[in-house]
PDB file of N, CA and C in Angstrom:
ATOM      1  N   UNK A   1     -59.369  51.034   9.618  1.00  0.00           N
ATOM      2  CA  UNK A   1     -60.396  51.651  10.468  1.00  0.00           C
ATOM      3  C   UNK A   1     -60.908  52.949   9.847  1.00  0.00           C
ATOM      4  N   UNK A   2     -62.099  53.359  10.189  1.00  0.00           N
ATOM      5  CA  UNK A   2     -62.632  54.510   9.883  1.00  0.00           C
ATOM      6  C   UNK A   2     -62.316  55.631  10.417  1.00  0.00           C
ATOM      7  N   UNK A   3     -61.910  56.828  10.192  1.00  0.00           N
ATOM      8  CA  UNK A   3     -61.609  57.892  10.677  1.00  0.00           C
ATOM      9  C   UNK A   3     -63.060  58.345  11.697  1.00  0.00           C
ATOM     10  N   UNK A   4     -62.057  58.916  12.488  1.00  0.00           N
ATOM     11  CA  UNK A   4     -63.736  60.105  13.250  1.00  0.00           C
ATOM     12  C   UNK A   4     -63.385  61.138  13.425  1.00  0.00           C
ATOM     13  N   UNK A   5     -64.808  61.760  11.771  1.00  0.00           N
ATOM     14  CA  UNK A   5     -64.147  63.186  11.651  1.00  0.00           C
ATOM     15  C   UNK A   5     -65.617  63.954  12.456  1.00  0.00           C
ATOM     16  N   UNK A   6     -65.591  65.373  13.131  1.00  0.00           N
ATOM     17  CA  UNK A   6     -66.345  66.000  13.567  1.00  0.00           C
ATOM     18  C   UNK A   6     -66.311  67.162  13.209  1.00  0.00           C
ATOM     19  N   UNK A   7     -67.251  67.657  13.549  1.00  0.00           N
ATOM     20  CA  UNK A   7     -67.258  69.274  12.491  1.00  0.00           C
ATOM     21  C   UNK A   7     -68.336  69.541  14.382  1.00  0.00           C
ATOM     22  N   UNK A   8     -68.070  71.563  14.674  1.00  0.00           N
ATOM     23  CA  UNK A   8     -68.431  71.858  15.477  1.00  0.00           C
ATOM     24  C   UNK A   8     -68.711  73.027  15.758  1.00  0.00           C
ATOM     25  N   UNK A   9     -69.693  73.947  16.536  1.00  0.00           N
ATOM     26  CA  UNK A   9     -70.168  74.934  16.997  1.00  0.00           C
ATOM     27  C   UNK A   9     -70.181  75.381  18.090  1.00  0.00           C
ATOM     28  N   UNK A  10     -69.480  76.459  18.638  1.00  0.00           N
ATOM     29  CA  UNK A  10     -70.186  76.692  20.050  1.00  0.00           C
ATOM     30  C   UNK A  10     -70.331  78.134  20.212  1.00  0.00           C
ATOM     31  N   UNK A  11     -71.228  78.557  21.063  1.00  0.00           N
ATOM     32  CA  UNK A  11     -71.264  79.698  21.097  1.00  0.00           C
ATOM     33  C   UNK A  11     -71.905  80.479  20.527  1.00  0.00           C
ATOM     34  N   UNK A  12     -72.860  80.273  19.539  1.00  0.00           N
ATOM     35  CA  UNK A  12     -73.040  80.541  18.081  1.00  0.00           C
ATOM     36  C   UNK A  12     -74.912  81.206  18.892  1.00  0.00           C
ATOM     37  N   UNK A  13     -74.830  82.650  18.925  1.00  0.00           N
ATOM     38  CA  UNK A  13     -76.672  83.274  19.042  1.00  0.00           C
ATOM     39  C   UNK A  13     -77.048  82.780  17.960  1.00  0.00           C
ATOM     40  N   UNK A  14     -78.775  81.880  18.435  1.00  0.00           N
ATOM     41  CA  UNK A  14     -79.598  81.793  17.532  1.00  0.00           C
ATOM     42  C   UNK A  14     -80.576  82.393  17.576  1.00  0.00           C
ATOM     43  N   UNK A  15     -81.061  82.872  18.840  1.00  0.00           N
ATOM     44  CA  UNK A  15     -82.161  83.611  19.194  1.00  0.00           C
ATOM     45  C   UNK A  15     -81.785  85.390  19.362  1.00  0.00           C
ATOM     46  N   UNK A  16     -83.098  86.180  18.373  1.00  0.00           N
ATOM     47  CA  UNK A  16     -82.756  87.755  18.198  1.00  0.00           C
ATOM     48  C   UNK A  16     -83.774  88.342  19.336  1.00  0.00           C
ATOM     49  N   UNK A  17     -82.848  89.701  19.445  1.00  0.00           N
ATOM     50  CA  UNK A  17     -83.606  90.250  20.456  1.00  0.00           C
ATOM     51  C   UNK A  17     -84.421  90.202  20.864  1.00  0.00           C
ATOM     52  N   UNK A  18     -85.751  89.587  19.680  1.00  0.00           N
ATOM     53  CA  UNK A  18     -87.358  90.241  20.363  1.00  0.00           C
ATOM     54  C   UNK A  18     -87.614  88.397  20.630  1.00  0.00           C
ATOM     55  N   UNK A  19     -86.756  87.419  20.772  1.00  0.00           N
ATOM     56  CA  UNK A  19     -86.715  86.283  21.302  1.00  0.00           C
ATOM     57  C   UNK A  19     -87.685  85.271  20.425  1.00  0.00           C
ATOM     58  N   UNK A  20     -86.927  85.850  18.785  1.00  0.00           N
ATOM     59  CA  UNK A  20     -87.343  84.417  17.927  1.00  0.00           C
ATOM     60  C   UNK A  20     -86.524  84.121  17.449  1.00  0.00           C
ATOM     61  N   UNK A  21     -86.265  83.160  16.738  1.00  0.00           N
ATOM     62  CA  UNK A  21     -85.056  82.494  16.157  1.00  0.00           C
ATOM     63  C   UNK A  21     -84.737  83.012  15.117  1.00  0.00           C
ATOM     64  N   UNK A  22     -83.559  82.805  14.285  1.00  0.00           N
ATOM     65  CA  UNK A  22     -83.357  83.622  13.381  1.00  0.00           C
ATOM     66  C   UNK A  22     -83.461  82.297  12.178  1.00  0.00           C
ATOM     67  N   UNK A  23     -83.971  82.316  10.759  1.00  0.00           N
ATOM     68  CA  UNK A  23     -84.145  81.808  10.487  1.00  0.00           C
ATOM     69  C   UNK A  23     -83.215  81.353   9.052  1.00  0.00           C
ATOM     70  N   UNK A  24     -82.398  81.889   9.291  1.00  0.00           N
ATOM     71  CA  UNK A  24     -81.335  81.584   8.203  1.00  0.00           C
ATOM     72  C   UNK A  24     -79.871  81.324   8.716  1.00  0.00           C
ATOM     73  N   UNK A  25     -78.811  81.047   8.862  1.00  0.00           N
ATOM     74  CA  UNK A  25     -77.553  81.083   9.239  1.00  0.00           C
ATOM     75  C   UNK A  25     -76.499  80.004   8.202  1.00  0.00           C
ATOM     76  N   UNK A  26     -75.400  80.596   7.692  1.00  0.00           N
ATOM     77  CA  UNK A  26     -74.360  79.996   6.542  1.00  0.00           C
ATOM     78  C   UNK A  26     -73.440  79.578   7.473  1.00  0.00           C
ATOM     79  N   UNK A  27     -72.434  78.974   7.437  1.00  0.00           N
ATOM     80  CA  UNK A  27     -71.186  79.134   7.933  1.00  0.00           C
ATOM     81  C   UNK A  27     -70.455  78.386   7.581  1.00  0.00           C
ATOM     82  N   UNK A  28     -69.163  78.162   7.462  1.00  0.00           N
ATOM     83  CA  UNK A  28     -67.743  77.392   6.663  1.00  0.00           C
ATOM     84  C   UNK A  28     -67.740  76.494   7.809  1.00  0.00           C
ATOM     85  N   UNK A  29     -67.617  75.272   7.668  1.00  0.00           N
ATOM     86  CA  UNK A  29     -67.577  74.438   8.497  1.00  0.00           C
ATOM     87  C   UNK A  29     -66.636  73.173   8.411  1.00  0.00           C
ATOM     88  N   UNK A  30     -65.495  73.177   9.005  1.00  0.00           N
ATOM     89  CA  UNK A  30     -64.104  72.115   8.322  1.00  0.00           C
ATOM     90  C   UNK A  30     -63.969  70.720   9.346  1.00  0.00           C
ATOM     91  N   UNK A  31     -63.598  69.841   8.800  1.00  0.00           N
ATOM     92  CA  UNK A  31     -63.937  68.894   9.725  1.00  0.00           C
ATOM     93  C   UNK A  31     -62.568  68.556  10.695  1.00  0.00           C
ATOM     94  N   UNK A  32     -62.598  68.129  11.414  1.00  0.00           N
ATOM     95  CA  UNK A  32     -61.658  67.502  12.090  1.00  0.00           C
ATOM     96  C   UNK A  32     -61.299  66.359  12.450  1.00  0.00           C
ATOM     97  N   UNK A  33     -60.560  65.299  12.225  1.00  0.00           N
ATOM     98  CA  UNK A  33     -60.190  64.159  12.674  1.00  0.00           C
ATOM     99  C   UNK A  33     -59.721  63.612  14.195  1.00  0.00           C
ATOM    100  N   UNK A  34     -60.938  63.349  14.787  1.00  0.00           N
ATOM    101  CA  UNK A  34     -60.529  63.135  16.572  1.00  0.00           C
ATOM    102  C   UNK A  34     -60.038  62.046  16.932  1.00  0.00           C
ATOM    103  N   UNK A  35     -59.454  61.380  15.698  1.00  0.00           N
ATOM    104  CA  UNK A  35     -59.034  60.083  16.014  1.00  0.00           C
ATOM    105  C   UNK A  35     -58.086  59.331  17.431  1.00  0.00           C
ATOM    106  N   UNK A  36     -58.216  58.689  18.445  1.00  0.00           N
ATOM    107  CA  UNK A  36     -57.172  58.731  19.491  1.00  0.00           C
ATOM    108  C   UNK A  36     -55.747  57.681  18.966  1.00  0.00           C
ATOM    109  N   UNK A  37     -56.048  56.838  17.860  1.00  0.00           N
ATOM    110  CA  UNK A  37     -55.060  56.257  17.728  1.00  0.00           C
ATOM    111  C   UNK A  37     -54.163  56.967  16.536  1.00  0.00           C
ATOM    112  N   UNK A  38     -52.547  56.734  16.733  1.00  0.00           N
ATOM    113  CA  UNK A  38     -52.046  57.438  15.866  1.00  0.00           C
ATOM    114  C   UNK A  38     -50.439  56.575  16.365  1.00  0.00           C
ATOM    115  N   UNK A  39     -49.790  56.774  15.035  1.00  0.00           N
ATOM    116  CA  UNK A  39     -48.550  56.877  15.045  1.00  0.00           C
ATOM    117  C   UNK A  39     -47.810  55.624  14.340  1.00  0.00           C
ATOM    118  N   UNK A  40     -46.638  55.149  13.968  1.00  0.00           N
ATOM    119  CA  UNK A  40     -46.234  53.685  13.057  1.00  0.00           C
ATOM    120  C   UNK A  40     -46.855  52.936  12.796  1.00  0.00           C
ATOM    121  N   UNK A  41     -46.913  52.530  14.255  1.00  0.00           N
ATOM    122  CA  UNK A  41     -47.708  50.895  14.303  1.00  0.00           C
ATOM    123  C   UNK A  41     -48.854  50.464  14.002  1.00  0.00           C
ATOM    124  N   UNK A  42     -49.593  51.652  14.039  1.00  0.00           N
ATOM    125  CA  UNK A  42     -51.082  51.973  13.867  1.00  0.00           C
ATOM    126  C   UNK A  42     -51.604  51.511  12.698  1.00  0.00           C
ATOM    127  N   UNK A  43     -52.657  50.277  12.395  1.00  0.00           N
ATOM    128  CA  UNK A  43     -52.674  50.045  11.222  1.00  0.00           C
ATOM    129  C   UNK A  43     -54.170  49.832  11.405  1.00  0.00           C
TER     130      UNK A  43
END
């Protein structure tokens, strides 16, 4: 099976004071594996 990996944001201002968007933003972004199945048997 395929993994399900997600990568995520929250919280994150995009809009600056004078209420325009900002038009650049970087950020490190690591993924995560939300997989629900797991463990021996699991194939």
């Amino acid at each position: 099976p395929s993994p399900d990996w997600i990568v995520g944001v929250s919280g994150l201002e995009l809009c600056l004071p004078n209420c325009s968007w900002i038009e650049h933003k970087e950020l490190n972004l690591y993924p995560v594996d939300v997989g629900t199945d797991d463990g021996i048997t699991y194939m």
